[in-house]
N, C-alpha and C. Protein backbone atom coordinates (compact mmCIF):
# COMPACT_ATOMS: atom_id res chain seq x y z
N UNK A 1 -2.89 -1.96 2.88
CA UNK A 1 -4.31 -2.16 3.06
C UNK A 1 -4.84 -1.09 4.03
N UNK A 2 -6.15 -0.27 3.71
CA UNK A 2 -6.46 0.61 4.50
C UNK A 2 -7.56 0.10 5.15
N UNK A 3 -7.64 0.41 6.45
CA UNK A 3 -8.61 0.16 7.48
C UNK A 3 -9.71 1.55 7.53
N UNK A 4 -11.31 1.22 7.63
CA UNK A 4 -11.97 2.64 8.33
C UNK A 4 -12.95 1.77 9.31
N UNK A 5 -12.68 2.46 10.34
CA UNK A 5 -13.72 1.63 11.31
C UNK A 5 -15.04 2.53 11.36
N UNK A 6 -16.31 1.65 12.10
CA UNK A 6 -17.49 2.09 11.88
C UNK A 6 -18.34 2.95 12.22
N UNK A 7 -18.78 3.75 12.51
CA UNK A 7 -19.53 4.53 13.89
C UNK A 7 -18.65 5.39 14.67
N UNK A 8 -18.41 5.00 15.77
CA UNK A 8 -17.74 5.66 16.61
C UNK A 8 -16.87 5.23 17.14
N UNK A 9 -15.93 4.18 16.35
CA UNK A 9 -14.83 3.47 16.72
C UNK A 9 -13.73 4.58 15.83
N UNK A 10 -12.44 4.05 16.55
CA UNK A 10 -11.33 4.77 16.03
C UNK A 10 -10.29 3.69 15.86
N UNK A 11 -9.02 3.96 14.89
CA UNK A 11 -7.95 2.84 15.03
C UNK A 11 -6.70 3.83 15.09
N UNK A 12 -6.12 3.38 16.53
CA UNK A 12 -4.75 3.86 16.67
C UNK A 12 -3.68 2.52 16.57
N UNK A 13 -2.35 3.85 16.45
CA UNK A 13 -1.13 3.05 15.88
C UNK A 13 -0.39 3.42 17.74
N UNK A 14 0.08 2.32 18.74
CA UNK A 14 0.68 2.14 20.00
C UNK A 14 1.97 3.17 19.37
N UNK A 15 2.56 4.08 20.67
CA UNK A 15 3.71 4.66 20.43
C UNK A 15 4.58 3.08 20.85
N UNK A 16 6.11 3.35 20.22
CA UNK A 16 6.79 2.52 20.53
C UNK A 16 7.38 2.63 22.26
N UNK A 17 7.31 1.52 22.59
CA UNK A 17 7.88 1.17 23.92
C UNK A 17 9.30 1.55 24.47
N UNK A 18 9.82 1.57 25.78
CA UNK A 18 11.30 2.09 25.35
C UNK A 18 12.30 1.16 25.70
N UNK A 19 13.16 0.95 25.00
CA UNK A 19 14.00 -0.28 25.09
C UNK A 19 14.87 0.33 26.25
N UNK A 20 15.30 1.05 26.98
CA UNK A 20 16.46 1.11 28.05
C UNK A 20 15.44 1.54 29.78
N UNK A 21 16.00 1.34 30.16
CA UNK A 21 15.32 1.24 31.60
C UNK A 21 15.86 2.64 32.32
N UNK A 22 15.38 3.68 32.89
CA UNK A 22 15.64 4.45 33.37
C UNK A 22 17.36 4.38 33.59
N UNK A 23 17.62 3.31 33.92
CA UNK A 23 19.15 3.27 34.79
C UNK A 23 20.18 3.23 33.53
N UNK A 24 19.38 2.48 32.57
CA UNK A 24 20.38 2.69 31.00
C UNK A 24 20.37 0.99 30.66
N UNK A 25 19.55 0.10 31.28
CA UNK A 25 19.69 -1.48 31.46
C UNK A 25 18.83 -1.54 29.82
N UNK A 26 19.60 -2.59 29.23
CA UNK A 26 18.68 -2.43 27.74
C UNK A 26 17.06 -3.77 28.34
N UNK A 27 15.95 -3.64 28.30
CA UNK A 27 15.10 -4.07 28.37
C UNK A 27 14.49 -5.35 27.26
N UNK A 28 14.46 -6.33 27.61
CA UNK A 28 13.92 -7.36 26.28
C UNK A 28 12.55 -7.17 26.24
N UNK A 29 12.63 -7.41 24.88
CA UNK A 29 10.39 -6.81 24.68
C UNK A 29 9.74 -7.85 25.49
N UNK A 30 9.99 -8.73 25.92
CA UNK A 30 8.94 -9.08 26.85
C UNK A 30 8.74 -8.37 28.12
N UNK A 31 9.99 -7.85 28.62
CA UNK A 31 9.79 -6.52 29.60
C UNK A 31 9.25 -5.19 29.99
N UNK A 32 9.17 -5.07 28.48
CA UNK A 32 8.99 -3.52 28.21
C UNK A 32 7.02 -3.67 28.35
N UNK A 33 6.70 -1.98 29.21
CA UNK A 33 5.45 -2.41 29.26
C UNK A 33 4.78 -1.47 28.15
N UNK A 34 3.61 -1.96 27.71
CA UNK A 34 3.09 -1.52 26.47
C UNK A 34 2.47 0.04 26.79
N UNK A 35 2.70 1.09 25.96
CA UNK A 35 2.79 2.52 25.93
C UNK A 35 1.07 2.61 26.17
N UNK A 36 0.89 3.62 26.54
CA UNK A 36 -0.95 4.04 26.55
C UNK A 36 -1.19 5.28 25.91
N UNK A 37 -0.13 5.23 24.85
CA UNK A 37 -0.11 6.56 23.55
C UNK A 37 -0.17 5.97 22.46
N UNK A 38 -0.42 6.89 21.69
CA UNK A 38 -0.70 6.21 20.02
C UNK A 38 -0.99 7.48 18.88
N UNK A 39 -1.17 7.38 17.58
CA UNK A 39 -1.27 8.57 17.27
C UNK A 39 -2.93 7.58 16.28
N UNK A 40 -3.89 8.29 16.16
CA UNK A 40 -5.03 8.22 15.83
C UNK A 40 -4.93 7.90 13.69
N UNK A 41 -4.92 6.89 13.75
CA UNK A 41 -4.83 6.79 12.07
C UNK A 41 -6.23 6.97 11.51
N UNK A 42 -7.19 6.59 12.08
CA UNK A 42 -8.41 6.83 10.90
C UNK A 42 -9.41 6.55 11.87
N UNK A 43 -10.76 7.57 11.78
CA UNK A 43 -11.79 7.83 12.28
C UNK A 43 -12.39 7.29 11.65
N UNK A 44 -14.19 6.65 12.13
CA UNK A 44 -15.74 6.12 11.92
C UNK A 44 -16.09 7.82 11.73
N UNK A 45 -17.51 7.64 11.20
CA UNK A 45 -18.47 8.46 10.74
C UNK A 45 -19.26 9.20 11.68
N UNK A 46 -19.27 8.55 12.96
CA UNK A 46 -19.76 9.31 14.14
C UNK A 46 -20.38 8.71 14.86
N UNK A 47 -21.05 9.08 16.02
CA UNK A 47 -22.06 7.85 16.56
C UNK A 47 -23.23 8.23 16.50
N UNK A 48 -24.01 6.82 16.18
CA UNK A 48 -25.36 6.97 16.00
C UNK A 48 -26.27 7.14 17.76
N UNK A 49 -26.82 8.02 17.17
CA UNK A 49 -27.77 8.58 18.51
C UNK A 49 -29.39 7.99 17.90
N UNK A 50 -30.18 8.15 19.02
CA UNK A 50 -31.22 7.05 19.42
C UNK A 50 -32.38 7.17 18.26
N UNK A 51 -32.41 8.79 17.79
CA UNK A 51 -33.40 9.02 17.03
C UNK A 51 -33.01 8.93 15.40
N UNK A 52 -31.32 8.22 15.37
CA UNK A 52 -30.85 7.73 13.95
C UNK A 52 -30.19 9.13 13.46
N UNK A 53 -29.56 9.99 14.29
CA UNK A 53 -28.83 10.79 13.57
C UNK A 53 -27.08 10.75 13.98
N UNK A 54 -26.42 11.13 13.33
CA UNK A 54 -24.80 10.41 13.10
C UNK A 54 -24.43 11.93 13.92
N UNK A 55 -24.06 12.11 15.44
CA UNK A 55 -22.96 13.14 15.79
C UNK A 55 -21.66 12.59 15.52
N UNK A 56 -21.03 13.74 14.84
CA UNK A 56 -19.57 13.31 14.41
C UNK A 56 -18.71 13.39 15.13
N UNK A 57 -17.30 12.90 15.20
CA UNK A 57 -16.25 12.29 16.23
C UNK A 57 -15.14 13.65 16.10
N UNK A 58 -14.63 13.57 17.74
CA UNK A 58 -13.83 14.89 17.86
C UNK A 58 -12.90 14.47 16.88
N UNK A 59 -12.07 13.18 17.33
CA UNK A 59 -10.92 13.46 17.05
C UNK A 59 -10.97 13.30 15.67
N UNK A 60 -9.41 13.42 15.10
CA UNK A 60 -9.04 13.53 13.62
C UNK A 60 -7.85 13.00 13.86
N UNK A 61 -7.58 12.24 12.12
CA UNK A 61 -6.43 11.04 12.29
C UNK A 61 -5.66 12.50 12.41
N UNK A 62 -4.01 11.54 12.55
CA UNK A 62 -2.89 12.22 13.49
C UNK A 62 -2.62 12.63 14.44
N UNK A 63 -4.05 12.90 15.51
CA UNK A 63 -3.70 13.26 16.60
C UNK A 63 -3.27 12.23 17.47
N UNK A 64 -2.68 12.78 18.18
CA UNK A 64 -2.03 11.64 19.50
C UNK A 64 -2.73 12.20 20.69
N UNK A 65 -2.96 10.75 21.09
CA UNK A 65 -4.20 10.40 22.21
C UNK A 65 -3.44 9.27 23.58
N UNK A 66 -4.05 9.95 24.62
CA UNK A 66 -3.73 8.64 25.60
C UNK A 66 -4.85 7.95 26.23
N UNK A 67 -4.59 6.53 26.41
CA UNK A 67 -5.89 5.50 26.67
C UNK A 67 -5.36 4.81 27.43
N UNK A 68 -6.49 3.94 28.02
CA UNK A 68 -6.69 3.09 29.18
C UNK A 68 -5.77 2.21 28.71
N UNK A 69 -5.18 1.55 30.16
CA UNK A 69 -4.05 0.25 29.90
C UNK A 69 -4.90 -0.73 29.20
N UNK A 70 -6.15 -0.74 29.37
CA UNK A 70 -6.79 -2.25 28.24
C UNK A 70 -8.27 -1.93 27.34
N UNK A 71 -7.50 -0.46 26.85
CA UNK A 71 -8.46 0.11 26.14
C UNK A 71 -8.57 -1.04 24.71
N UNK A 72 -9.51 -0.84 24.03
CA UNK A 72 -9.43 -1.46 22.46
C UNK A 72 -9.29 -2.98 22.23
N UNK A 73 -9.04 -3.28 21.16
CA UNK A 73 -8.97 -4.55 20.74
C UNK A 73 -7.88 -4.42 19.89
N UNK A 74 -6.35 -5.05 19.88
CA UNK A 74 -5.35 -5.15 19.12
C UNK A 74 -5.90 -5.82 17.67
N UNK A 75 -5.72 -5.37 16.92
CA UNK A 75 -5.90 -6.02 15.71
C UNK A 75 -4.48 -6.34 14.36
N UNK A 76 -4.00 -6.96 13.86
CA UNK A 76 -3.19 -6.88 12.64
C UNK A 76 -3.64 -7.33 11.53
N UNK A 77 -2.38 -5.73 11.35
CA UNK A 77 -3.20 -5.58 9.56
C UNK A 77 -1.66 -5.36 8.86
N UNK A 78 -1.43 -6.28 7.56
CA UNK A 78 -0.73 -5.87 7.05
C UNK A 78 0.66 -5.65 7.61
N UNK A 79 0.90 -6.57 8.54
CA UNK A 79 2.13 -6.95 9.72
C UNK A 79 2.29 -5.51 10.54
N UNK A 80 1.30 -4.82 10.78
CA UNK A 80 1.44 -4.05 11.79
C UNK A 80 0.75 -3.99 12.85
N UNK A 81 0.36 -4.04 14.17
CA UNK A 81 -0.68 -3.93 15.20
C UNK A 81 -1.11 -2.65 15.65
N UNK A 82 -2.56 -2.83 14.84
CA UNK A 82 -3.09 -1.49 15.24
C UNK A 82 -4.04 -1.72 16.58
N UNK A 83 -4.49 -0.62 17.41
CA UNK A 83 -5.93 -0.81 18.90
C UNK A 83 -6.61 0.14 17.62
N UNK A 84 -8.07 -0.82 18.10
CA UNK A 84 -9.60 -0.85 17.31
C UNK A 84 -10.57 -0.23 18.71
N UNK A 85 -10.94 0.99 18.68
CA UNK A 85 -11.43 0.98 20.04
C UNK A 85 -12.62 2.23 19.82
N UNK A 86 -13.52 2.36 20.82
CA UNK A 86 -14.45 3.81 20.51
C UNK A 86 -13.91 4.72 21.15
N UNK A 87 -14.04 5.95 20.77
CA UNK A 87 -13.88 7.43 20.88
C UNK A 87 -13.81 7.61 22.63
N UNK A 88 -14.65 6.95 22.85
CA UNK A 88 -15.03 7.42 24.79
C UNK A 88 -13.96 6.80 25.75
N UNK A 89 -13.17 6.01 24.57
CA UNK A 89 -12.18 4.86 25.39
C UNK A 89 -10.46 5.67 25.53
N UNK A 90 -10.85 7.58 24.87
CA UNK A 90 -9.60 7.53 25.02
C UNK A 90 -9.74 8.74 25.85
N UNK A 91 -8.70 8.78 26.74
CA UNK A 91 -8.91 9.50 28.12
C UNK A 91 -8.21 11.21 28.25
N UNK A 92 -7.11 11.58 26.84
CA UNK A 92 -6.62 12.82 26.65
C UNK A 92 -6.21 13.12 25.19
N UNK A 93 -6.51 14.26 24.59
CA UNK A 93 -5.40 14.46 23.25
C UNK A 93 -4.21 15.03 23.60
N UNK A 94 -2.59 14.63 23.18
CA UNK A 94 -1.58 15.50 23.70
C UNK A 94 -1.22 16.73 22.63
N UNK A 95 -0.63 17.71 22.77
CA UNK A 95 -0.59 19.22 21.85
C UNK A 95 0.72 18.54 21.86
């Protein structure tokens, strides 16, 4: 099932968390703390500005982005958890 969000929202996919602890201790997922990376699956159309015209959104799916610890809104789709969030909510692109 494909998702496109609206405006100037974006939907990223969380990088995975890391199961071993610096020291090599294996970590249970309730431990592990949730990543603030993700790679950008699918862009909105742009945001609407006041006089009704659509500026379009930097990013582009695939890029990988880092965001606020309680950026977005988790959503699942299709047994996967994607963050539902706007463009302004993400704080770097990584090269």
């Amino acid at each position: 099932m494909a998702i496109t969000p609206l405006f100037d929202r974006i939907v990223v996919k969380r990088s995975e968390g890391q199961a071993t602890s610096p020291g090599g201790i294996l970590l249970p997922d309730a431990a592990q703390e949730k990543r603030q990376e993700g790679v950008v699956v699918s862009v909105g159309a742009g945001k609407l500005l006041d006089e009704g015209t659509i500026l379009p959104l930097e990013l582009k799916g695939g890029e990988r982005v880092l965001f606020g610890k309680y950026a977005g809104n988790e959503i699942k789709l299709g047994g996967e958890t994607l963050l539902l969030m706007r463009e302004d909510e993400v704080l770097a692109v990584l090269d």
